[in-house]
Structure formats: structure tokens, C-alpha cells
Protein backbone atom coordinates (compact mmCIF):
# COMPACT_ATOMS: atom_id res chain seq x y z
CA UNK A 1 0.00 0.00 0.00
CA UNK A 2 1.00 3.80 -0.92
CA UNK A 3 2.25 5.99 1.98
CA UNK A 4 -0.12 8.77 3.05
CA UNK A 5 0.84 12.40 1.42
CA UNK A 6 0.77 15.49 3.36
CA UNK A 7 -2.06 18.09 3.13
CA UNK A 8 0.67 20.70 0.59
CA UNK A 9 -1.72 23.70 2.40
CA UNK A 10 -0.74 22.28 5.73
CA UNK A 11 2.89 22.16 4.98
CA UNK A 12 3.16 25.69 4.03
CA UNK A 13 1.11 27.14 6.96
CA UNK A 14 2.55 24.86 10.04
CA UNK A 15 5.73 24.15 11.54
CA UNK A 16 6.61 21.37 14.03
CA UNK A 17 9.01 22.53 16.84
CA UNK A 18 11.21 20.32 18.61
CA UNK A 19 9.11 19.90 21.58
CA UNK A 20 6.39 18.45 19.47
CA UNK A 21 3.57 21.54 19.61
CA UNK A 22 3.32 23.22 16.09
CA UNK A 23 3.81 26.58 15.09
CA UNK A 24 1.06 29.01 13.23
CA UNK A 25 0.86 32.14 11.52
CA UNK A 26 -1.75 34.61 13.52
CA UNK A 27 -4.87 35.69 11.21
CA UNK A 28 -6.10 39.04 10.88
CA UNK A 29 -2.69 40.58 10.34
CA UNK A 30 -2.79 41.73 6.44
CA UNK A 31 -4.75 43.96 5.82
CA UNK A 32 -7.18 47.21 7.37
CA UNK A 33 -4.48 47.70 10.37
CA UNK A 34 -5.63 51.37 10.84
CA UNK A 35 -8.76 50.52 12.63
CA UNK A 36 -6.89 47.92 15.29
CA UNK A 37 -5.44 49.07 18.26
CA UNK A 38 -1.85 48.75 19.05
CA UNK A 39 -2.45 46.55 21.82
CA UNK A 40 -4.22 44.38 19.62
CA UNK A 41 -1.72 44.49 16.69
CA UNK A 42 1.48 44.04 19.17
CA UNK A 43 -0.76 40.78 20.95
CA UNK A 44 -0.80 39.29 17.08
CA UNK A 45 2.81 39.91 16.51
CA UNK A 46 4.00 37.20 19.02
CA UNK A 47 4.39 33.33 18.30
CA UNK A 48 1.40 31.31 17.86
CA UNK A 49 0.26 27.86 18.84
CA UNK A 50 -2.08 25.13 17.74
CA UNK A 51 -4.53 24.63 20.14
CA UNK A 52 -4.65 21.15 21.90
CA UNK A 53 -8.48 20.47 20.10
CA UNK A 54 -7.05 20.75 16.89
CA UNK A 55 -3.36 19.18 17.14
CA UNK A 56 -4.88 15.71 15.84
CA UNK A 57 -6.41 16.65 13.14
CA UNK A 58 -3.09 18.93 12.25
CA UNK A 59 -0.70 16.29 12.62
CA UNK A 60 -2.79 14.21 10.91
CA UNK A 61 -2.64 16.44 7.97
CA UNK A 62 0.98 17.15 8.29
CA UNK A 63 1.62 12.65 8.66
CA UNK A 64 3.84 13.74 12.04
């Protein structure tokens, strides 16, 4: 039988890090920042997690 392929979509937006948790862009970043606080904007800027609910299904996609 075949081996599974990755989800291509998933491999460009996620990231596995050493310890296992994978790394995510933030949404709502792009576009219309003129309107968004600073506090908001700077809160965005940091590094982003999957959240435990959806690791499954993301390392599913990613065949990690």
C-alpha cells in the first residue's frame, strides 16, 4: 500500500518545533491595520500555537 501524502496547504502554513507543539501564523494581520489598536496588533505579533483540540487533526494532515 502507498504511503499517506501530506495536506501541501498544511505544509506551508505549520511548523513542528522540537518539543512536538506546532507553530502558526496569527490571522487578521494583512490587511485594514488602521482601525486595530496597538495593543491588539502588538498581541498578534508574538508566536502562535495550535490549540490542543485541533493538534490531531493537524498532525494528521501534516503525517507527524
Amino acid at each position: 500500500m502507498p504511503k499517506m501524502k501530506s495536506v501541501s496547504s498544511a505544509l506551508k502554513r505549520f511548523k513542528v518545533k522540537k518539543n512536538g507543539s506546532i507553530k502558526r501564523g496569527s490571522a487578521f494581520r494583512s490587511h485594514i491595520l488602521t482601525k486595530k489598536t496597538q495593543k491588539r496588533k502588538r498581541n498578534l505579533r508574538g508566536p502562535q500555537t495550535i490549540a490542543n483540540s485541533d493538534l490531531s487533526r493537524v498532525k494528521t494532515m501534516l503525517n507527524a
